[in-house]
Protein backbone atom coordinates (compact mmCIF):
# COMPACT_ATOMS: atom_id res chain seq x y z
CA UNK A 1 25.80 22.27 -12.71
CA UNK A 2 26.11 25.97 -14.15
CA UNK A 3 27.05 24.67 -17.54
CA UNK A 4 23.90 22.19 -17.32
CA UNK A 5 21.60 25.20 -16.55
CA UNK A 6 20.75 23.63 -13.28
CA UNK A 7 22.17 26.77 -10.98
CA UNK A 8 22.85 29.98 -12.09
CA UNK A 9 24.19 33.73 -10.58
CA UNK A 10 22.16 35.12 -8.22
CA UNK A 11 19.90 37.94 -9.53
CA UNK A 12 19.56 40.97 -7.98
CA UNK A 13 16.42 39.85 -5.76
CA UNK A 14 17.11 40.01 -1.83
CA UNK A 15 17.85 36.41 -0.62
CA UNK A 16 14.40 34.88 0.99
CA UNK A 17 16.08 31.42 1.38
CA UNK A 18 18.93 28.96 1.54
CA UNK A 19 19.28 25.40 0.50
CA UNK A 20 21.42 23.04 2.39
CA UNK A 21 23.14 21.23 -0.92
CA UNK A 22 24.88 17.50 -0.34
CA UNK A 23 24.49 13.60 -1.80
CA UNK A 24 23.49 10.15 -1.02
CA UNK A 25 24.73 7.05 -2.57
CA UNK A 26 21.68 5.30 -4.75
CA UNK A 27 21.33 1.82 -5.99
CA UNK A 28 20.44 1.41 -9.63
CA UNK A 29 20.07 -1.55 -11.71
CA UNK A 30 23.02 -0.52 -13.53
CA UNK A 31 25.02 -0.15 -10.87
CA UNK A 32 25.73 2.40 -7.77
CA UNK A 33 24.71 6.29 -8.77
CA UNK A 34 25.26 9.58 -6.73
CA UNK A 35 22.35 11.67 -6.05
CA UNK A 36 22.47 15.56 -5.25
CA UNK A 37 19.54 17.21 -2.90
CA UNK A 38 19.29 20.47 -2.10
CA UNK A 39 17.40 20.84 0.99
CA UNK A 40 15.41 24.30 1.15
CA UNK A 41 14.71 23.83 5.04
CA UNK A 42 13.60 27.31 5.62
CA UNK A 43 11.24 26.99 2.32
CA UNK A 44 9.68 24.13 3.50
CA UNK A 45 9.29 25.15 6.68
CA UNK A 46 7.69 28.33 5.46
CA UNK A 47 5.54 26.80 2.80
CA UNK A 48 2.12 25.59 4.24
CA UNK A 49 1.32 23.46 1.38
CA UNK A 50 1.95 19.37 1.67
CA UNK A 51 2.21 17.50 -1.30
CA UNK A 52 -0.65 15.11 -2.27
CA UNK A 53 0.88 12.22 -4.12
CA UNK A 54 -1.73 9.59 -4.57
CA UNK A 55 0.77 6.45 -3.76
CA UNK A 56 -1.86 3.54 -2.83
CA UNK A 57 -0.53 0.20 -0.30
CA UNK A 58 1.69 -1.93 -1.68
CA UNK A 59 -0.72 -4.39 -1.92
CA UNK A 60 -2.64 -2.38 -4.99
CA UNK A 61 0.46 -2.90 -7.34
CA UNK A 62 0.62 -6.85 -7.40
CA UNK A 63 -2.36 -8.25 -8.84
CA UNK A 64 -0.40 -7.20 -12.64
CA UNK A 65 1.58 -10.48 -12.14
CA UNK A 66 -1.01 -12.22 -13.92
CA UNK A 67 -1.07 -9.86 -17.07
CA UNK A 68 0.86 -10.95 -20.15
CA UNK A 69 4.04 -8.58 -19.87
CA UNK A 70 5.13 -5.06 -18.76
CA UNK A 71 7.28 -2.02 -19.86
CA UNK A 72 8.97 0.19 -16.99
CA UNK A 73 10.28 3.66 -17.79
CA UNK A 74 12.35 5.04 -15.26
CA UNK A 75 12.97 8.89 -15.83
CA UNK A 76 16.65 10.51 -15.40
CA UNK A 77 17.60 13.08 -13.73
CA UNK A 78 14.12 13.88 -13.48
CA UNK A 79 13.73 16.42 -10.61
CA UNK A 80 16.72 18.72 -12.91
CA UNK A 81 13.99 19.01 -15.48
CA UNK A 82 11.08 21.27 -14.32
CA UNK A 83 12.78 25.10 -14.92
CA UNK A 84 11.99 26.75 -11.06
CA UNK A 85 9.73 29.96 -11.62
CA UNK A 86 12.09 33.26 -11.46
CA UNK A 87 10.14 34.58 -8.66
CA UNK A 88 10.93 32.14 -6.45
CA UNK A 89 14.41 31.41 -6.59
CA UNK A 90 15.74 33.54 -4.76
CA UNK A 91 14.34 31.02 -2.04
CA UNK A 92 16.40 28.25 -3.25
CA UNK A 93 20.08 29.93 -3.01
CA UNK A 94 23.30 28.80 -1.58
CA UNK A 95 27.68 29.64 -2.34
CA UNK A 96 29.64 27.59 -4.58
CA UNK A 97 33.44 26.44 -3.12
CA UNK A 98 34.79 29.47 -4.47
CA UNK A 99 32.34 31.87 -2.79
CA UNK A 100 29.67 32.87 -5.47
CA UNK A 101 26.41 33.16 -4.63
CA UNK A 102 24.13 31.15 -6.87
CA UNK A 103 20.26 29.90 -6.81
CA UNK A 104 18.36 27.23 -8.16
CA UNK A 105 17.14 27.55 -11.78
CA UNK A 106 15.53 23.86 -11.59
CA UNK A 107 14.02 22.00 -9.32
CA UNK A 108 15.94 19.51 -7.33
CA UNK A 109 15.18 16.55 -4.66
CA UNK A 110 14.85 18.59 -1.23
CA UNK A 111 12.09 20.81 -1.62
CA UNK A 112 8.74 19.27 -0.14
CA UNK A 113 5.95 20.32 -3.13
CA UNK A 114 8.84 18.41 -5.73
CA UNK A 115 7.43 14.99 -5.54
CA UNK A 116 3.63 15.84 -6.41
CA UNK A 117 4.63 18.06 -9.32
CA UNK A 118 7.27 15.29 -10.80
CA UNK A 119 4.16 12.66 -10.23
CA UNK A 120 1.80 14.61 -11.96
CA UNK A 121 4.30 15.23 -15.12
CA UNK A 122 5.01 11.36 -14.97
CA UNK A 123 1.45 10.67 -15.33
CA UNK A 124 0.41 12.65 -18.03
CA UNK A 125 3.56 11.99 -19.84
CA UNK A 126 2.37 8.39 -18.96
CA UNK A 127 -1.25 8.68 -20.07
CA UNK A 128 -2.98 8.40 -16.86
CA UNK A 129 -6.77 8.64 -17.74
CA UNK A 130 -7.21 10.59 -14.43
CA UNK A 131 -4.86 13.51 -15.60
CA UNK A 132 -5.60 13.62 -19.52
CA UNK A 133 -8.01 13.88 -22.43
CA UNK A 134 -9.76 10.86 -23.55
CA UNK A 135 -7.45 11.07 -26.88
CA UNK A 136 -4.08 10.92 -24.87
CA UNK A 137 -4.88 8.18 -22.26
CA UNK A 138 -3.67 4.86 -22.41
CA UNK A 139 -6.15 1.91 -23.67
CA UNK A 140 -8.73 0.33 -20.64
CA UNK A 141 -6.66 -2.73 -21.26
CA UNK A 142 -4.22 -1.67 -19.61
CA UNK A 143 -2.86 -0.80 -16.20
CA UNK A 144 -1.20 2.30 -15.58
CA UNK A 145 1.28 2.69 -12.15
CA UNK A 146 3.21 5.65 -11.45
CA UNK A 147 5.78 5.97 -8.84
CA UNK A 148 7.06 9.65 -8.76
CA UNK A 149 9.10 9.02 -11.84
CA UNK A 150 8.84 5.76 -12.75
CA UNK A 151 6.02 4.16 -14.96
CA UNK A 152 5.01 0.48 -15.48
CA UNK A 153 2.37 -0.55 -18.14
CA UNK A 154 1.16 -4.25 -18.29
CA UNK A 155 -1.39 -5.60 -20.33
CA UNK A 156 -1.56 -8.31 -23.64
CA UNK A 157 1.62 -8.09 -25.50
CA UNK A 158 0.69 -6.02 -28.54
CA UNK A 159 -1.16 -3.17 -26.53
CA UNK A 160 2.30 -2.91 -23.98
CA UNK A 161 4.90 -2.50 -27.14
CA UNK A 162 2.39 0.19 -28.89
CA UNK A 163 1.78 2.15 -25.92
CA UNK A 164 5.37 1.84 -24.77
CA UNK A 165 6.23 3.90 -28.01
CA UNK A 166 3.73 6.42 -27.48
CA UNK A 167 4.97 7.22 -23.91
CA UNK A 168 8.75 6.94 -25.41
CA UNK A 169 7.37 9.30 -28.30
CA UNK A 170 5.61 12.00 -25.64
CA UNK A 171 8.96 11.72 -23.46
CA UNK A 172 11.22 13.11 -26.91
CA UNK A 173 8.88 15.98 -27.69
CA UNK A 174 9.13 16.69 -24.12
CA UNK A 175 12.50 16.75 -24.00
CA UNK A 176 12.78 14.23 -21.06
CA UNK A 177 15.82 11.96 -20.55
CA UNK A 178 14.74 8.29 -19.96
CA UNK A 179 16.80 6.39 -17.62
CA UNK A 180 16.32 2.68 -17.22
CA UNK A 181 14.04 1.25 -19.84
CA UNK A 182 12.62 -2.23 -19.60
CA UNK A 183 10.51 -3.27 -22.54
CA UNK A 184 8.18 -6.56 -22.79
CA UNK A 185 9.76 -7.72 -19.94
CA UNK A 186 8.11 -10.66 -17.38
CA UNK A 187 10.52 -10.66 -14.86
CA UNK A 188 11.37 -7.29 -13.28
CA UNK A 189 11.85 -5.12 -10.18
CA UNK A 190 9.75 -1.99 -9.32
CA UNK A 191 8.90 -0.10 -5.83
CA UNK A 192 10.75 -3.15 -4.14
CA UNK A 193 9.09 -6.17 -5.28
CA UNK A 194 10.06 -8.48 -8.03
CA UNK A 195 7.80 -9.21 -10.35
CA UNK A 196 7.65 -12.93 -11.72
CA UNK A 197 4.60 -12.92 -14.31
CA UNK A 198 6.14 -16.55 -15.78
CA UNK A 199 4.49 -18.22 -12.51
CA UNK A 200 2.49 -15.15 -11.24
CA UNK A 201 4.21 -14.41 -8.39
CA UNK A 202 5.62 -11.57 -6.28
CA UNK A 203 8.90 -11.38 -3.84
CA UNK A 204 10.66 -9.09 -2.51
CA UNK A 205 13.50 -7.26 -4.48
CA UNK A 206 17.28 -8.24 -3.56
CA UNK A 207 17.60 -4.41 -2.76
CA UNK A 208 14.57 -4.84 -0.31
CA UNK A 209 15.68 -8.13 1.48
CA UNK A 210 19.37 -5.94 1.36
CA UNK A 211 17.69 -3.09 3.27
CA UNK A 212 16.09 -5.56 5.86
CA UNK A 213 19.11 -7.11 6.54
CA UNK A 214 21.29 -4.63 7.71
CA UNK A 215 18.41 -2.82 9.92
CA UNK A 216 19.60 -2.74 13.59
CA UNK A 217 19.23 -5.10 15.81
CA UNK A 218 16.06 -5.14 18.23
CA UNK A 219 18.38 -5.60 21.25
CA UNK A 220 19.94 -2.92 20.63
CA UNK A 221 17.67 -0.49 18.48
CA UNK A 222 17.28 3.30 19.37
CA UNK A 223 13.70 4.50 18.76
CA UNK A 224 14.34 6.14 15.47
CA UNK A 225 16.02 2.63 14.15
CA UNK A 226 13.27 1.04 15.66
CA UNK A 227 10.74 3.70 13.44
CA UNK A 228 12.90 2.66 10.13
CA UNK A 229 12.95 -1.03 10.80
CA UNK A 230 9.16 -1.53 11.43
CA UNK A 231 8.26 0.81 8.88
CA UNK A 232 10.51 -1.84 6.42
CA UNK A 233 8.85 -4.71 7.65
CA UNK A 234 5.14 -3.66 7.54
CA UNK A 235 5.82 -3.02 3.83
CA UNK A 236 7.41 -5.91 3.03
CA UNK A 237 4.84 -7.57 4.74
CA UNK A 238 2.42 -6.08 2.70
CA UNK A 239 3.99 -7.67 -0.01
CA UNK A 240 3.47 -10.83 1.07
CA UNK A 241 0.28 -10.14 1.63
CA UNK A 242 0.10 -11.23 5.51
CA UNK A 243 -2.14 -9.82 8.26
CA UNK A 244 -0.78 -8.00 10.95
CA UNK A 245 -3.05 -9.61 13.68
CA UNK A 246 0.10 -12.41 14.99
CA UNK A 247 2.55 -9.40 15.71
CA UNK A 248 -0.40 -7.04 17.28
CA UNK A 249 1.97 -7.07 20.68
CA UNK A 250 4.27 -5.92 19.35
CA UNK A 251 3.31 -3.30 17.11
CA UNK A 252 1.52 -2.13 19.97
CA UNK A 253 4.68 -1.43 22.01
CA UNK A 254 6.68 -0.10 19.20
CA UNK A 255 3.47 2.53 18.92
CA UNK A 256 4.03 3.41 22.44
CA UNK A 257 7.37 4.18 22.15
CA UNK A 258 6.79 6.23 19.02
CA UNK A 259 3.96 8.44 21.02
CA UNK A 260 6.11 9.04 23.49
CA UNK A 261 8.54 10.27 21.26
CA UNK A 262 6.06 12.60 19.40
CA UNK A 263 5.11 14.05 23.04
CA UNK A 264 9.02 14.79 23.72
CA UNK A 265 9.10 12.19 26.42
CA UNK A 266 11.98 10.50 25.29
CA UNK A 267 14.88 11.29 22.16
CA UNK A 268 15.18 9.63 19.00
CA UNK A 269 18.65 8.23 19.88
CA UNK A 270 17.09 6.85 23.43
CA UNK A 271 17.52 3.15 23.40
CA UNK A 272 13.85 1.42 22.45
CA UNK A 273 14.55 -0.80 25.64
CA UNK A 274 12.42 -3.78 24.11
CA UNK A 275 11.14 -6.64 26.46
CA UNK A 276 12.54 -10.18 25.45
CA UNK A 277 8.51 -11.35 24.31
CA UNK A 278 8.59 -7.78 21.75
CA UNK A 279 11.80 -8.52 20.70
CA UNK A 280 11.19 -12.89 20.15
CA UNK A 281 8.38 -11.48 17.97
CA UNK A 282 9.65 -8.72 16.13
CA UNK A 283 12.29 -11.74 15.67
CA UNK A 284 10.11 -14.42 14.50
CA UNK A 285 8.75 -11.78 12.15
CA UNK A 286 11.89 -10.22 10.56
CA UNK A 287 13.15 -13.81 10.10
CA UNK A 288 9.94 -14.89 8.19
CA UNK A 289 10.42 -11.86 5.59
CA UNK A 290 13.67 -12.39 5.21
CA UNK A 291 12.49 -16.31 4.30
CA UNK A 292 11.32 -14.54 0.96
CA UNK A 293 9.55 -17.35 -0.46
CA UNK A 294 7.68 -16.13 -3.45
CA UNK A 295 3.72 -15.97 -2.79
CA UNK A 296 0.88 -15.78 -5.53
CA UNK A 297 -0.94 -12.19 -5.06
CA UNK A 298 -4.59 -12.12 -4.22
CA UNK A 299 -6.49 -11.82 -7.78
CA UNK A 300 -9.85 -9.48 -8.47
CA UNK A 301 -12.06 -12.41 -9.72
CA UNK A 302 -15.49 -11.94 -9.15
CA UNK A 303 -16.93 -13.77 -6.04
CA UNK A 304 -18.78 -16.97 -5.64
CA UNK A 305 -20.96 -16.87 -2.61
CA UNK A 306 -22.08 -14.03 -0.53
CA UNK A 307 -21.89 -14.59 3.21
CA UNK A 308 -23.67 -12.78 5.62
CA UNK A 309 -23.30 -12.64 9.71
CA UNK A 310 -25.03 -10.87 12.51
CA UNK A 311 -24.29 -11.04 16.30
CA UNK A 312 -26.78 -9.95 19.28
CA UNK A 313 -25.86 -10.69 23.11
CA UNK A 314 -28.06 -13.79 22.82
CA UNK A 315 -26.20 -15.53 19.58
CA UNK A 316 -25.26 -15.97 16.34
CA UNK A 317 -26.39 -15.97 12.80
CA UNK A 318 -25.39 -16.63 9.16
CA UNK A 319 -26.22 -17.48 5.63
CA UNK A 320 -24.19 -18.71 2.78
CA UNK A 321 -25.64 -17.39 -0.59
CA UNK A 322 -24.42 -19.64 -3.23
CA UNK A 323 -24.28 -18.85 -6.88
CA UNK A 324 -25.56 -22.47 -7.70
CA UNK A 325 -29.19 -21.41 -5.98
CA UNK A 326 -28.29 -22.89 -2.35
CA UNK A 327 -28.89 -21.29 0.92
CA UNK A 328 -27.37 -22.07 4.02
CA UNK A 329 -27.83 -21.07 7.66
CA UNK A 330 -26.02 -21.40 10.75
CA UNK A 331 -26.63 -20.36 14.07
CA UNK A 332 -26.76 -20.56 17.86
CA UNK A 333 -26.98 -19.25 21.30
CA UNK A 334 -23.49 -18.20 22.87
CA UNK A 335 -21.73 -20.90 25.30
CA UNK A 336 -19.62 -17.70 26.33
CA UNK A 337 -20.93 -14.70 25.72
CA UNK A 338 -18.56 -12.04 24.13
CA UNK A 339 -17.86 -8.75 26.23
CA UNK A 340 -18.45 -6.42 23.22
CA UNK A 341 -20.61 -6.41 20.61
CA UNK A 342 -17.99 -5.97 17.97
CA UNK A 343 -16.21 -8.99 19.56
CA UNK A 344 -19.51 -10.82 19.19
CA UNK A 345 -19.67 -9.72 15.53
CA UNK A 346 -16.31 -10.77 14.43
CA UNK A 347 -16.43 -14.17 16.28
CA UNK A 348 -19.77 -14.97 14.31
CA UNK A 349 -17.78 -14.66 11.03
CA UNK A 350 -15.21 -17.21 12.58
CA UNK A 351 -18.17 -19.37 13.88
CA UNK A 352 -20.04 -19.00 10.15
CA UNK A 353 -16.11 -19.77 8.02
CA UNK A 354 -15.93 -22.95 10.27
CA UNK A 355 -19.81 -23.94 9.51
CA UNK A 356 -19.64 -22.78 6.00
CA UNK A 357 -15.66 -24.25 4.88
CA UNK A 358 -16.35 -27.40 2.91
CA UNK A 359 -19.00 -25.05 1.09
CA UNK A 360 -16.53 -22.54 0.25
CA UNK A 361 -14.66 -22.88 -3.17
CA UNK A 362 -13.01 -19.71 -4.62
CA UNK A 363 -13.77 -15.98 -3.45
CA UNK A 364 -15.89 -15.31 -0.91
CA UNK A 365 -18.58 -11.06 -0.31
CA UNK A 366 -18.77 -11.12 3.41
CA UNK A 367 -21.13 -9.05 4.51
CA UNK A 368 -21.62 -7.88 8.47
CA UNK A 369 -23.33 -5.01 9.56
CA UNK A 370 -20.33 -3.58 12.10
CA UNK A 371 -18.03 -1.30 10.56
CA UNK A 372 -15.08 -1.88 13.12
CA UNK A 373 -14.87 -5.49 12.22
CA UNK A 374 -14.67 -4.88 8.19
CA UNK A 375 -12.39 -2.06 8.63
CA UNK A 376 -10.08 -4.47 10.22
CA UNK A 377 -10.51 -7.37 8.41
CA UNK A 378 -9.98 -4.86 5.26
CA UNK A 379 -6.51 -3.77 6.62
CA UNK A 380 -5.46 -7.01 8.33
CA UNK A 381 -4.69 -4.95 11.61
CA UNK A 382 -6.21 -3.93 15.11
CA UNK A 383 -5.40 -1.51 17.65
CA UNK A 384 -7.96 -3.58 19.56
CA UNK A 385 -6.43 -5.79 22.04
CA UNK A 386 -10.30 -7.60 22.60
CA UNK A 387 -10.64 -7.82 18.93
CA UNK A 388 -7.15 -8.82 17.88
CA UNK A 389 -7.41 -12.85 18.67
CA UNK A 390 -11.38 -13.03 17.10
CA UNK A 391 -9.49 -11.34 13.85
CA UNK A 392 -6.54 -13.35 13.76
CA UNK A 393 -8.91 -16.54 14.07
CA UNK A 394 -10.96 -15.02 10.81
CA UNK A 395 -7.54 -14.42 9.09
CA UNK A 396 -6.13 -18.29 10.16
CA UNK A 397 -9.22 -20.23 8.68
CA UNK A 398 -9.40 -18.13 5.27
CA UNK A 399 -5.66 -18.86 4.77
CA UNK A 400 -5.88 -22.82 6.18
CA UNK A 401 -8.72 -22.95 3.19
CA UNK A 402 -7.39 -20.79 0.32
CA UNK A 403 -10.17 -18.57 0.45
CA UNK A 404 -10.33 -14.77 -0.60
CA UNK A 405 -12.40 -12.60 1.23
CA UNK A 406 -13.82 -8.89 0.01
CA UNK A 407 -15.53 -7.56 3.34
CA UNK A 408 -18.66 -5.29 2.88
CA UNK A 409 -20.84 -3.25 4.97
CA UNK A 410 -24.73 -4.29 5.26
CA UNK A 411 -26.99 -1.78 7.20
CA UNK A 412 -29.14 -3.69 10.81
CA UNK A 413 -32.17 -3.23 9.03
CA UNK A 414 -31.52 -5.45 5.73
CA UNK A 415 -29.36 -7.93 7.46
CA UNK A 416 -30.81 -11.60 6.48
CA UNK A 417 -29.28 -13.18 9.51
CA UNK A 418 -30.75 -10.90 12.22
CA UNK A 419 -33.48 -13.32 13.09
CA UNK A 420 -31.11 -16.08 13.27
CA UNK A 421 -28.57 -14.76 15.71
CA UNK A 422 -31.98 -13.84 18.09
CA UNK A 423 -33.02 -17.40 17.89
CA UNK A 424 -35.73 -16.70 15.23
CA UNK A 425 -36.37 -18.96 12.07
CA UNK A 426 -35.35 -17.60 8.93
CA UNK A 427 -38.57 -16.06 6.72
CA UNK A 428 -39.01 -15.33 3.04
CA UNK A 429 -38.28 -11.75 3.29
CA UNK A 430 -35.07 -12.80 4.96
CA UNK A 431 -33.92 -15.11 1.98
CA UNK A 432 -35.45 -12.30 -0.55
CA UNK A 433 -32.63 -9.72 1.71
CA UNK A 434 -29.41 -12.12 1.23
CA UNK A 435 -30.30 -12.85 -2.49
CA UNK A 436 -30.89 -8.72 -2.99
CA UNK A 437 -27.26 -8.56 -1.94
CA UNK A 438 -26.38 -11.23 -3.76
CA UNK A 439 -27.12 -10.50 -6.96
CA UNK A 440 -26.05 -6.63 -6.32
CA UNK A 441 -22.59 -7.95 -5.97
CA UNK A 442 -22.44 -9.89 -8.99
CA UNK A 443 -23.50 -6.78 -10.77
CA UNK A 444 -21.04 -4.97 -9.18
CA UNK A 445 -18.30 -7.30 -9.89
């Protein structure tokens, strides 16, 4: 590491900091590789600053299946290659076996600022057109993902292969080492999916499914597995693209357990002490994950109807805004009145899917005019135990049907189907309202 000009003698600067130095086994595509960190614990500790990376969901990355083909670019050694400022490394110091003291001259995994600064040198080296000059960015017809130090570009053949060579060309007169290199490729890993963009679908990697298989048991699980494992399956479930609203039990008590670690109530290595239902769940879920059956991503095509719901204590409302000219309505006074008036909101979308399905053919703007419900439905997951079986009833019919759903906020006082969920007929200005929103949306997308 001397000879590489990654550590050098210590200067003559008081020591400010030590780094804790040791490896963890990684797996590659070509094969098993050894990674060193250098853990500055007393630097990050000291350091108030958090890195921003701007990694989106999981879900944000898929939707590329359908382009033609993508390069990946996989940087090596990448954290050895930013020089560390001489003023600060006397912060990053530790012995060698034979007793010398040495510090960092590079940076290395460990220190807590390290990912944002590699992510913003992958980017520009990328082209990102957030982080460079309109000269240097890629073309709009193509995407752009960055993961720390790895890059995918997808797009039509001809624009991947000429932009692959100007990221491999900004990479040499960089003087960065590129690791694994996959060019005009349609079948590929990256972030733990596999890519299939032969048949447009997604899976999860073998490294992922690896992972999931060899988490702990849930019968005998301390918290901190218990943290891992969930936090493993609500990713890969995001792959998959499933809503959270069938396991809301027991994400529930594997949130309680977590808070009460966080208040010092119980230990990380405390058993999680799960009840048989949580743990026939967490079951049921693991084993459908594991299943890995490949699924077809949700695709941004623009919408063909615009639905819009409203809810009072008396009833319900809705009408379907067709792109054909049609208008339909839907409506009635509760049998059962809902408790809450968010529960009332969300159970008139169910009411208006089940009215409205043999209407509905390809992607669906649902407005309402309660931000709890379209949060929700936007994240596929409650905290709300009175919300959690009107949102999983949603989430059931637009899957029975094949229907995509973008959910979008409409304020009380332009909200077409407020007269029809008070048991009011539906007027001109009403119609004039949906068809405002309609026609916004197509605009919009």
């Amino acid at each position: 590491m001397k000879e590489a000009g990654i550590i050098c003698t210590a200067s003559s600067h008081p020591t400010t900091g030590w780094v804790v130095p040791f490896t963890v086994v990684e797996e590659k595509p070509s094969g098993k590789r050894r990674r060193f960190i250098a853990w500055p614990k007393g630097k990050n500790a000291q350091d108030d600053y958090e890195a921003d990376v701007p990694l989106e969901h999981i879900s944000r990355y898929l939707d590329v299946v359908y382009d033609e083909t993508a390069t990946l670019f996989d940087l090596k050694a990448s954290f050895f290659q930013v020089a560390l400022p001489h003023n600060i490394r006397a912060s990053f110091r530790c012995r060698t076996e034979s007793g010398e003291l040495v510090e960092f001259a590079r940076l290395s995994m460990g220190y807590k600022c390290i990912p944002e600064i590699l992510n913003t040198i992958t980017r520009v080296l990328a082209g990102d057109p957030a982080m460079v000059l309109p000269q240097y960015a890629a073309p709009k017809e193509l995407k752009i993902h960055v993961w720390i130090d790895n890059i995918r570009i997808s797009g039509p053949h001809e624009k991947v292969e000429a932009w692959g060579q100007r990221i491999l060309h900004n990479m040499q007169r960089c003087g960065v080492t590129i690791g694994e290199q996959q060019l005009k490729t349609k079948e590929y890993d990256f972030i733990g999916v596999h890519f299939n963009h032969k048949d447009n679908t997604v899976s999860l990697s073998e490294k992922t499914i690896k992972k999931l298989q060899q988490t702990p048991s849930l019968d005998t699980t301390t918290v901190e597995q218990l943290e891992s494992t969930v936090s493993r399956m609500m990713y890969a479930g995001g792959v998959r693209g499933e809503s959270l609203f069938p396991y809301y039990f027991f994400l529930k008590i594997v949130r309680r357990r977590l808070s009460r670690l966080n208040r010092g109530l119980i230990r990380p290595q405390d058993p999680a002490n799960l009840s048989a239902t949580v743990k026939d769940i967490g079951h049921s879920w693991l084993t459908t994950l594991l299943q890995n059956e490949p699924v077809h991503p949700p695709q941004k095509l623009p919408s063909t109807a615009t639905l819009v719901t409203d809810a009072s204590m008396y009833g319900w409302g809705a009408l379907l805004f067709k792109d054909s000219g049609e208008v339909l309505a839907a409506g009635g006074a509760w049998a059962h009145p809902p408790h809450m008036i968010s529960q009332a909101e969300a159970r008139a979308v169910h009411l208006a899917l089940h009215a409205f399905k043999q209407y509905l053919h390809g992607p669906v703007d649902i407005r309402v005019d309660n931000t709890t419900v379209m949060h929700i439905m936007q994240k596929g997951n409650t905290h709300s135990q009175a919300l959690v079986k009107e949102a999983d009833a949603i989430d059931k019919v637009l899957r029975l049907h094949g229907v995509r759903a973008t959910w979008n906020y409409v304020a009380s006082e332009q909200n077409p189907a407020d007269g029809i969920s008070r048991g009011k007929p539906v007027h001109s200005v009403d119609l004039a309202r949906g068809w405002n929103l309609r026609w916004g949306e197509r605009e919009a997308g």
